[in-house]
PDB file of N, CA and C in Angstrom:
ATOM      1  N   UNK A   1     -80.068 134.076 -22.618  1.00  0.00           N
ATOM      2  CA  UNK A   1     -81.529 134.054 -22.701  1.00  0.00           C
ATOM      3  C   UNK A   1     -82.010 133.057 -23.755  1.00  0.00           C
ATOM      4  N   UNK A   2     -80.812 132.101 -24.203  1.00  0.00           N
ATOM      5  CA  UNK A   2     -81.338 131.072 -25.092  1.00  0.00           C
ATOM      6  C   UNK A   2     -82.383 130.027 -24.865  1.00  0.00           C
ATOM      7  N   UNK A   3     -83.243 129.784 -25.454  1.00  0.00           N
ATOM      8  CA  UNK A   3     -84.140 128.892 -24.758  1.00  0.00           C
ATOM      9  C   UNK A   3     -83.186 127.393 -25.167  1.00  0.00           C
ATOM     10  N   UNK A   4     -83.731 126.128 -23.724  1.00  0.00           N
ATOM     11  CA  UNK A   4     -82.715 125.381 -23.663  1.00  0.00           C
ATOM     12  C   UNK A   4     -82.848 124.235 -24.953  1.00  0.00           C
ATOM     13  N   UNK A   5     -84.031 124.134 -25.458  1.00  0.00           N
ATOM     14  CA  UNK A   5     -83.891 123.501 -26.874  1.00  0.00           C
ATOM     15  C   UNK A   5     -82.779 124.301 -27.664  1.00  0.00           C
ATOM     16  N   UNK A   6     -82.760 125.085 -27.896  1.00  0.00           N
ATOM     17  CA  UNK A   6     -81.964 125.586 -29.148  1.00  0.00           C
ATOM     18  C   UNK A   6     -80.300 125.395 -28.306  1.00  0.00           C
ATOM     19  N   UNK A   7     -80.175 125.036 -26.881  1.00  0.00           N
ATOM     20  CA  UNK A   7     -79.243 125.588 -26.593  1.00  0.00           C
ATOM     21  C   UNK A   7     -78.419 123.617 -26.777  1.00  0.00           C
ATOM     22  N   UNK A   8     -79.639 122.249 -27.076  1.00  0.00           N
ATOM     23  CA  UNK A   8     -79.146 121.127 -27.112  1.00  0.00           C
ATOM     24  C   UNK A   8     -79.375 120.996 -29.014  1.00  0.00           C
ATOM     25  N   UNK A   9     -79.307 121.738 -29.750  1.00  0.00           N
ATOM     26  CA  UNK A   9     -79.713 121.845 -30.908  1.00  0.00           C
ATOM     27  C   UNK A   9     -77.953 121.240 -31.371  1.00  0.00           C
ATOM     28  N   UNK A  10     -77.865 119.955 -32.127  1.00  0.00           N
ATOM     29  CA  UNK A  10     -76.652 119.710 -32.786  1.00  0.00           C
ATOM     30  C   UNK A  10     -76.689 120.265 -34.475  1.00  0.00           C
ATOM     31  N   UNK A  11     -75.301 120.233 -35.434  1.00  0.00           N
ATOM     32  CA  UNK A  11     -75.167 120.594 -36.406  1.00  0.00           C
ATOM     33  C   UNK A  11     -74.105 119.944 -36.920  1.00  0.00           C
ATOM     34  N   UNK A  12     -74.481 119.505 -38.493  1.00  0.00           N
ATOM     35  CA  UNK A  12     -73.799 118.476 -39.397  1.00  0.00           C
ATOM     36  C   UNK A  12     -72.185 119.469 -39.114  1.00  0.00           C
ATOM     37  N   UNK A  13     -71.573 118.181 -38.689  1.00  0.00           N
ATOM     38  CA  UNK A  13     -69.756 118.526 -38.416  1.00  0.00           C
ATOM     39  C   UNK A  13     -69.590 119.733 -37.277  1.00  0.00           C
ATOM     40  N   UNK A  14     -70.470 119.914 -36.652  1.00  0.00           N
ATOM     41  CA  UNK A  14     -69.919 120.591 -35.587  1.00  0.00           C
ATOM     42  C   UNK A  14     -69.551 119.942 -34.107  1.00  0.00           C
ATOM     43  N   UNK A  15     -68.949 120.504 -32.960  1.00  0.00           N
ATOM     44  CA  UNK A  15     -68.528 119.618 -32.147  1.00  0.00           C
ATOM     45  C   UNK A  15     -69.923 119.245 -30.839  1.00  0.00           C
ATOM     46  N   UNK A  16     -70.674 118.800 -30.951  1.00  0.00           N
ATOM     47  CA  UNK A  16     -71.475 118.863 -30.159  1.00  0.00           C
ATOM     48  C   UNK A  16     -73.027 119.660 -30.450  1.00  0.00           C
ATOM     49  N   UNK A  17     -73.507 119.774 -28.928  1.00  0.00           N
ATOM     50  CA  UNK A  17     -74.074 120.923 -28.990  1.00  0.00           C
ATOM     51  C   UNK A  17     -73.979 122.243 -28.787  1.00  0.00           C
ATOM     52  N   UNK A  18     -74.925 123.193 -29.298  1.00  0.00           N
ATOM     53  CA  UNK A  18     -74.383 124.798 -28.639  1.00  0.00           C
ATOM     54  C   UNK A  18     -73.397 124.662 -26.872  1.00  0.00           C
ATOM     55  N   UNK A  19     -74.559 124.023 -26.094  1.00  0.00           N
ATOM     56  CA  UNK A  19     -74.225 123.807 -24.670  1.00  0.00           C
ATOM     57  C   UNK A  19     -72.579 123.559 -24.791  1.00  0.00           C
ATOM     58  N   UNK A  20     -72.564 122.192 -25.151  1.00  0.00           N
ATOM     59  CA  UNK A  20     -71.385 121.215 -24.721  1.00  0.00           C
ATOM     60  C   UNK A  20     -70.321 121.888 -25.884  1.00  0.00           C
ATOM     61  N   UNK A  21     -70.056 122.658 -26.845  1.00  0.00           N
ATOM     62  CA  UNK A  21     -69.378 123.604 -27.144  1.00  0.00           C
ATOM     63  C   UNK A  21     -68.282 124.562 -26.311  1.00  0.00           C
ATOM     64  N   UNK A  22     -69.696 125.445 -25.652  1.00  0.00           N
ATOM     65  CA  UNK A  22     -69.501 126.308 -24.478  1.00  0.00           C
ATOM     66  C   UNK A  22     -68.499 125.759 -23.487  1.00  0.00           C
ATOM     67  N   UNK A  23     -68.869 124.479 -22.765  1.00  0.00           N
ATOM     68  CA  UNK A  23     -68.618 124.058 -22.040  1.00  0.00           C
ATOM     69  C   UNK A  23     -66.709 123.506 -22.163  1.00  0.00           C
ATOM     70  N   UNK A  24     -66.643 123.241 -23.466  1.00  0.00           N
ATOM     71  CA  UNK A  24     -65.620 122.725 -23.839  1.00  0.00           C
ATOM     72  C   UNK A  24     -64.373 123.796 -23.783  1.00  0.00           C
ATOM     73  N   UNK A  25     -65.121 125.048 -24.299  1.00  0.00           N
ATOM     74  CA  UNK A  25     -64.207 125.959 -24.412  1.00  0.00           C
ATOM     75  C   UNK A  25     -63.240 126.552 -22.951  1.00  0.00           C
ATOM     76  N   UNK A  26     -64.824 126.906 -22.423  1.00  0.00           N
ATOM     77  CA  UNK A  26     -64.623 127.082 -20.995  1.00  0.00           C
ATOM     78  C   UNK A  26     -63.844 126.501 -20.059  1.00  0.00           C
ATOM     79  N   UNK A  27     -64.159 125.369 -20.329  1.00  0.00           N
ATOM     80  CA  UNK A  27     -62.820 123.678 -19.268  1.00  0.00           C
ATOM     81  C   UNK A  27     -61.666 124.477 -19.544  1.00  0.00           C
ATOM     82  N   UNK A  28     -61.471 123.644 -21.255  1.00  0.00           N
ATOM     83  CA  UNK A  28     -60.435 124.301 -21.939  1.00  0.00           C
ATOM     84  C   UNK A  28     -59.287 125.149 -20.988  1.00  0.00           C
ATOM     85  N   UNK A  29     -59.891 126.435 -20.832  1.00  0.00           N
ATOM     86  CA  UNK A  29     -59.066 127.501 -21.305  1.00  0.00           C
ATOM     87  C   UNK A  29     -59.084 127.600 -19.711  1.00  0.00           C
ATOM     88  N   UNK A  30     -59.850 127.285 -18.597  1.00  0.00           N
ATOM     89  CA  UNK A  30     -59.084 126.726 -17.787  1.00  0.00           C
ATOM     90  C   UNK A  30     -58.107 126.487 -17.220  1.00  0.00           C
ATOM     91  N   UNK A  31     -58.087 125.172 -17.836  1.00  0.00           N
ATOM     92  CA  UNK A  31     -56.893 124.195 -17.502  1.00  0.00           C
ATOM     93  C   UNK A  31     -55.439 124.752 -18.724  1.00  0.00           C
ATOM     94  N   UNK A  32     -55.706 125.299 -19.505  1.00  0.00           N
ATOM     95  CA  UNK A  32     -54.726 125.920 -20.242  1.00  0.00           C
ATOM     96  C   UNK A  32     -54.119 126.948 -19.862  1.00  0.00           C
ATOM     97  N   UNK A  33     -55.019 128.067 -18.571  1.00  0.00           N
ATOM     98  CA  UNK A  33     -54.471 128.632 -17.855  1.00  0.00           C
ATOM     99  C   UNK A  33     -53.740 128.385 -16.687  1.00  0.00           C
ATOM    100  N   UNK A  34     -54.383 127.022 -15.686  1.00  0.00           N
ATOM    101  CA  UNK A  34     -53.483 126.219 -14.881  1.00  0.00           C
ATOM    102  C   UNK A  34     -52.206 126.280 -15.452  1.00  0.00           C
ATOM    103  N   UNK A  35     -51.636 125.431 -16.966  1.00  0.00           N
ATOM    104  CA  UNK A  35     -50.450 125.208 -17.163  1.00  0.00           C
ATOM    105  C   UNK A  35     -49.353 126.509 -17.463  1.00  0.00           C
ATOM    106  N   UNK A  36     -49.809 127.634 -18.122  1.00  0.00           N
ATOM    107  CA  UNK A  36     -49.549 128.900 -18.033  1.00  0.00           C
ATOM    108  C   UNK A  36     -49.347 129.585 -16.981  1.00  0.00           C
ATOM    109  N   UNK A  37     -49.934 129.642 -15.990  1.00  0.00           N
ATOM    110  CA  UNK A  37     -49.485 129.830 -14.481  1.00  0.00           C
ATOM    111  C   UNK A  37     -48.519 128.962 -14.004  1.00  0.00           C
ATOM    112  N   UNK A  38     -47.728 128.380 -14.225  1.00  0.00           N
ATOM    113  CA  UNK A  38     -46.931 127.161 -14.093  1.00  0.00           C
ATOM    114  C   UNK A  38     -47.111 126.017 -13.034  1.00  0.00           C
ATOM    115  N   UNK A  39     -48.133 125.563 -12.593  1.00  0.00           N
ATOM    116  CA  UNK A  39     -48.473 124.680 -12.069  1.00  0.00           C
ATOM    117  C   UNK A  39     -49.597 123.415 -13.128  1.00  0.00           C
ATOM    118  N   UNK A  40     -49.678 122.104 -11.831  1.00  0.00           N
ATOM    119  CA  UNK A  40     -50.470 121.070 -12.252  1.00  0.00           C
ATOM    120  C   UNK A  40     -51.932 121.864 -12.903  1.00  0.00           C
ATOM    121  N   UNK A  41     -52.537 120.605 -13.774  1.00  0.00           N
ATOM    122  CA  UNK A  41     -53.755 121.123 -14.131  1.00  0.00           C
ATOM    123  C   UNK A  41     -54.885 120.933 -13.385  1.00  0.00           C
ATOM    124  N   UNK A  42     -55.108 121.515 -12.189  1.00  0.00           N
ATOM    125  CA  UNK A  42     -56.032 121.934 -11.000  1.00  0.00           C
ATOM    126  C   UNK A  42     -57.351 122.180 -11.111  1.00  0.00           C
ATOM    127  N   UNK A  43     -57.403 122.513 -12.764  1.00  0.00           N
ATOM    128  CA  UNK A  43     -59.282 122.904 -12.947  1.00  0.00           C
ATOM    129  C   UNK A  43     -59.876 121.315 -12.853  1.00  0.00           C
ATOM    130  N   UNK A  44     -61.320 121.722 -12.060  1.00  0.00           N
ATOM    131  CA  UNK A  44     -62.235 120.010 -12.083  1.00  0.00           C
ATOM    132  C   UNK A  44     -62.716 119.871 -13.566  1.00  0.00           C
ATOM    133  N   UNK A  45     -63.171 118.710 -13.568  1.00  0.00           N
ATOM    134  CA  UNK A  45     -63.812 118.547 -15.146  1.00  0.00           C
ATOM    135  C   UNK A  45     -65.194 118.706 -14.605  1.00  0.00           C
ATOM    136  N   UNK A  46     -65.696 119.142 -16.021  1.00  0.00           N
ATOM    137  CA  UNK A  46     -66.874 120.061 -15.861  1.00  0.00           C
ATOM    138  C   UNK A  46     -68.006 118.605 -15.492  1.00  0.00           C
ATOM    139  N   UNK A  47     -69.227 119.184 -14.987  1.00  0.00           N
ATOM    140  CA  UNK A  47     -70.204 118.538 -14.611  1.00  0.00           C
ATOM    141  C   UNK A  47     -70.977 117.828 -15.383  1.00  0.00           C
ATOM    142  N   UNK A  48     -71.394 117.234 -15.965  1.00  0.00           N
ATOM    143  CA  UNK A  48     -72.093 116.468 -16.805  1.00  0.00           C
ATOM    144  C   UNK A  48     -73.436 117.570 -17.365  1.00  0.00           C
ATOM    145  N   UNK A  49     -74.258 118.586 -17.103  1.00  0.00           N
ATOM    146  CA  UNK A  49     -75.169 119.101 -17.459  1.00  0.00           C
ATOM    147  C   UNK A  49     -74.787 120.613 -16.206  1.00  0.00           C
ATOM    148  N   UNK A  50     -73.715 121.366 -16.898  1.00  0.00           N
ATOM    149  CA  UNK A  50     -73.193 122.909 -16.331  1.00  0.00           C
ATOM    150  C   UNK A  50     -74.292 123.738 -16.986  1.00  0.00           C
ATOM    151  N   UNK A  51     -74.784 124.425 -15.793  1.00  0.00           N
ATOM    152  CA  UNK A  51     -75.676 125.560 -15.834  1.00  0.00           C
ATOM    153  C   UNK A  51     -74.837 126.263 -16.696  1.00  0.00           C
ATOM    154  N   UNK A  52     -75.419 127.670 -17.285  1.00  0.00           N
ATOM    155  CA  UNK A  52     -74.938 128.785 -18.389  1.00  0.00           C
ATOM    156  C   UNK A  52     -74.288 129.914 -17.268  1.00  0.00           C
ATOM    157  N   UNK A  53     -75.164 129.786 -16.031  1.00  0.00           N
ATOM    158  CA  UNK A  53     -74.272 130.742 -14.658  1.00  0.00           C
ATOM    159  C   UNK A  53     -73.394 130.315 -14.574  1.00  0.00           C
ATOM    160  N   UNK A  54     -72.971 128.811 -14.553  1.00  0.00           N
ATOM    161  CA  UNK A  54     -71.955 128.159 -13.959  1.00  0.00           C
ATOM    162  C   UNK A  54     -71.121 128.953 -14.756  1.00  0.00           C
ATOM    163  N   UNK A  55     -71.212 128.302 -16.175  1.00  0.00           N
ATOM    164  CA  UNK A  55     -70.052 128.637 -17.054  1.00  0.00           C
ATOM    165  C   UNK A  55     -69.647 129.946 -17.236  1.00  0.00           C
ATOM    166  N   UNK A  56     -70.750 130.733 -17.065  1.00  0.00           N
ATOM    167  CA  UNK A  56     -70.020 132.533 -17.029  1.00  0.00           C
ATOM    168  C   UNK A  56     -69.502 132.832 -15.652  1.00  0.00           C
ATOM    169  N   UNK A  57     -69.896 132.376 -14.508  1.00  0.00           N
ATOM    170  CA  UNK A  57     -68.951 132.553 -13.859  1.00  0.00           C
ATOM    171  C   UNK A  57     -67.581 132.188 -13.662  1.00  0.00           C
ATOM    172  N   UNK A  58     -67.328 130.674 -14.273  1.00  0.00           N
ATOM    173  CA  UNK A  58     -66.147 130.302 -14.294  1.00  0.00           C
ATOM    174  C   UNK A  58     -65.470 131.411 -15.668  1.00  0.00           C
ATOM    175  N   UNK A  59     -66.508 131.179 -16.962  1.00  0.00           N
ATOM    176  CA  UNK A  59     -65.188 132.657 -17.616  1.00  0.00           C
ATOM    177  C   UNK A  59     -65.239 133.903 -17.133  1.00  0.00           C
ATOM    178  N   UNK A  60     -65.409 134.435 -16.447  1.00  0.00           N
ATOM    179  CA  UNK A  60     -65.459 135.488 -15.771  1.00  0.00           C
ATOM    180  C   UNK A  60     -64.117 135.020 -14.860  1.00  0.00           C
ATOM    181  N   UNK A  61     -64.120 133.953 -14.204  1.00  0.00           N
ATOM    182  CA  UNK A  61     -62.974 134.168 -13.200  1.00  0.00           C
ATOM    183  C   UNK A  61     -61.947 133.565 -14.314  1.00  0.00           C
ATOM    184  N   UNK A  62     -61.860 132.924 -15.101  1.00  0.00           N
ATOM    185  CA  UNK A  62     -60.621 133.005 -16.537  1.00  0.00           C
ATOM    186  C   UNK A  62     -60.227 134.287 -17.131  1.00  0.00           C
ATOM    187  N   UNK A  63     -61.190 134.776 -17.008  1.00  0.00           N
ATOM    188  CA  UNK A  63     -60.687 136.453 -17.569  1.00  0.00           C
ATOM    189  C   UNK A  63     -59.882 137.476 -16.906  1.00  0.00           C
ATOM    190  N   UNK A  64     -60.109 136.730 -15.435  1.00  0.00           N
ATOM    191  CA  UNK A  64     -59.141 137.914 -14.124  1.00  0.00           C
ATOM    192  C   UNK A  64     -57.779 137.144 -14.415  1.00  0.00           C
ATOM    193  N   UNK A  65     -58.174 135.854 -14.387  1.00  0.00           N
ATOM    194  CA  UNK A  65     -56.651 134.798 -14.668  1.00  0.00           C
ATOM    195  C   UNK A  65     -55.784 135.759 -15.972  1.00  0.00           C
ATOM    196  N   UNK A  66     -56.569 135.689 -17.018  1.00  0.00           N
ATOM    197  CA  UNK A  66     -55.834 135.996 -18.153  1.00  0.00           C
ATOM    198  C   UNK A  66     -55.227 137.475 -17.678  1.00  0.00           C
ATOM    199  N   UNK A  67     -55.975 138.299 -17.285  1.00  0.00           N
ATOM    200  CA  UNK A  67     -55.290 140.120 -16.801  1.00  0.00           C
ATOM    201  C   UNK A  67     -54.186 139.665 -16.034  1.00  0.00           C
ATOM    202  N   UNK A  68     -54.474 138.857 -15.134  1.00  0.00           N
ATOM    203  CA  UNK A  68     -52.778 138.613 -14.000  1.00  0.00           C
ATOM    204  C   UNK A  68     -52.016 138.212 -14.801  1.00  0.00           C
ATOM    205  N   UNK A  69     -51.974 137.149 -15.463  1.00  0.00           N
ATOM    206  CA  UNK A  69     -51.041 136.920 -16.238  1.00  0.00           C
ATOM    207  C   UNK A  69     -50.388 137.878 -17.111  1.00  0.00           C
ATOM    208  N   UNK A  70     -51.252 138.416 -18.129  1.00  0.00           N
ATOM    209  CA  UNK A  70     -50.693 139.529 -18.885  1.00  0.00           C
ATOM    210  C   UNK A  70     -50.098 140.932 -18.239  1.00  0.00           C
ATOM    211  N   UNK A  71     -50.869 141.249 -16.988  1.00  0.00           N
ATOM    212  CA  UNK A  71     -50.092 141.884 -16.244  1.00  0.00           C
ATOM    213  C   UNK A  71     -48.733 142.026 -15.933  1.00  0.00           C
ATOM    214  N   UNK A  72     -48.146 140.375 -15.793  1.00  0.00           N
ATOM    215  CA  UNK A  72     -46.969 140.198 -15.128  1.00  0.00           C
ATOM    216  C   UNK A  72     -45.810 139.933 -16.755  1.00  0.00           C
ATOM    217  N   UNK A  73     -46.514 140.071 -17.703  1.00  0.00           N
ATOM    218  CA  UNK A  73     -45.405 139.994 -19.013  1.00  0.00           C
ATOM    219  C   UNK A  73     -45.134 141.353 -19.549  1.00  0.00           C
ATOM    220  N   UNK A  74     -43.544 140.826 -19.776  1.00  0.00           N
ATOM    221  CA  UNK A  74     -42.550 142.315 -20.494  1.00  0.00           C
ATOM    222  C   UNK A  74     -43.136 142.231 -22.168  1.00  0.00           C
ATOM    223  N   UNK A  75     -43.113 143.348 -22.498  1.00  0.00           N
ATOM    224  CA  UNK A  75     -43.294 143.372 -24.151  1.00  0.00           C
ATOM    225  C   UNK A  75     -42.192 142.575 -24.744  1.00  0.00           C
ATOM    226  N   UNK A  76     -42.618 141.830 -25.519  1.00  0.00           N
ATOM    227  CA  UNK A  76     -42.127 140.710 -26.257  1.00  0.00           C
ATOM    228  C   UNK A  76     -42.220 139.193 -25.781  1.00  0.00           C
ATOM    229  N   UNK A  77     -42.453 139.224 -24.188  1.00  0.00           N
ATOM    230  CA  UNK A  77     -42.218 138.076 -23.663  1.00  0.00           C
ATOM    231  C   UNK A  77     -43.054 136.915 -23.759  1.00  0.00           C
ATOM    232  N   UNK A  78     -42.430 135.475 -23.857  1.00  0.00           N
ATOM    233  CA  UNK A  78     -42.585 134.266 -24.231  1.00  0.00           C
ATOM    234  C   UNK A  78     -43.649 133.544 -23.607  1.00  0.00           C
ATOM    235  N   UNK A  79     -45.007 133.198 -23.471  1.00  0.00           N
ATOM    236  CA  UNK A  79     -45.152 132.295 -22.499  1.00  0.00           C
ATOM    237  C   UNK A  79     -45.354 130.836 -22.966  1.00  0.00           C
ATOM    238  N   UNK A  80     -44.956 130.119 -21.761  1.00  0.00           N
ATOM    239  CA  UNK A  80     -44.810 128.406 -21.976  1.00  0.00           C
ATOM    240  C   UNK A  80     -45.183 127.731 -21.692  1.00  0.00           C
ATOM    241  N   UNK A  81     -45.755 126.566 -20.877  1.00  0.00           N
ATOM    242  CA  UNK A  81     -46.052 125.928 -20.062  1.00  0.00           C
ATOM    243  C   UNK A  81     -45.644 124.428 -20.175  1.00  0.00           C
ATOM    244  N   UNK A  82     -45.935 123.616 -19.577  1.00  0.00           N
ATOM    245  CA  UNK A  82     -45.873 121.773 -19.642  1.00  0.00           C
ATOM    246  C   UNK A  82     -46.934 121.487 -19.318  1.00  0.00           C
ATOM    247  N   UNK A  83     -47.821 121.088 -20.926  1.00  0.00           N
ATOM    248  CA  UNK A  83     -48.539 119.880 -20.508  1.00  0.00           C
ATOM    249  C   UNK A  83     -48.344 118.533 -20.952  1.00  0.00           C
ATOM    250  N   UNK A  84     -49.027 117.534 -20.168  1.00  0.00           N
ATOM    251  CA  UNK A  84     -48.509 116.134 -20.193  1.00  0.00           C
ATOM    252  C   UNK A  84     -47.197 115.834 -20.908  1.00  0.00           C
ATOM    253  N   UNK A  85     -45.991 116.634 -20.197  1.00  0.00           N
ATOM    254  CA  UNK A  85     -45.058 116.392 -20.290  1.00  0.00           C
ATOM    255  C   UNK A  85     -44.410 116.986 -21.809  1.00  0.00           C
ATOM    256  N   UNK A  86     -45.077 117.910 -22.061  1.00  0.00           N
ATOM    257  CA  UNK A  86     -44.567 118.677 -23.366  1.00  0.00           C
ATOM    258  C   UNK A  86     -44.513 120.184 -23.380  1.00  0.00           C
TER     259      UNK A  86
END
């Protein structure tokens, strides 16, 4: 319910704006889940100006990602992935 000024509002040393923050995190964790699932990194890059629906719906469907995953790990177990070859 942020109004969208405050939501392009920047701050000395921070990464962006509130928005493009959000947005970053969101990609992010994503494509960090792609590599954790053990495949290529399959998420699109985000849109140049992502609605706030957009982005809660996409973490919303990161959050079912994260339950499957944790679902399928033994107590103690490791997870890994490869990105760009590391």
């Amino acid at each position: 319910a942020m109004p969208d000024e405050d939501l392009v509002r920047k701050t000395p040393g921070g990464f962006g704006t509130i928005k493009e923050t959000l947005t970053h995190f969101v990609y992010n964790e994503s494509r960090f889940l792609d590599v954790l699932e053990g495949g290529a990194i399959t998420s699109e890059a985000p849109p140049a100006t992502p609605t706030l629906a957009g982005l809660r719906a996409i973490a919303d469907e990161n959050s079912m990602r994260l339950l499957e995953l944790a679902s399928t790990l033994k107590d103690g177990a490791r997870v890994t992935g490869n990105f760009r070859g590391r």
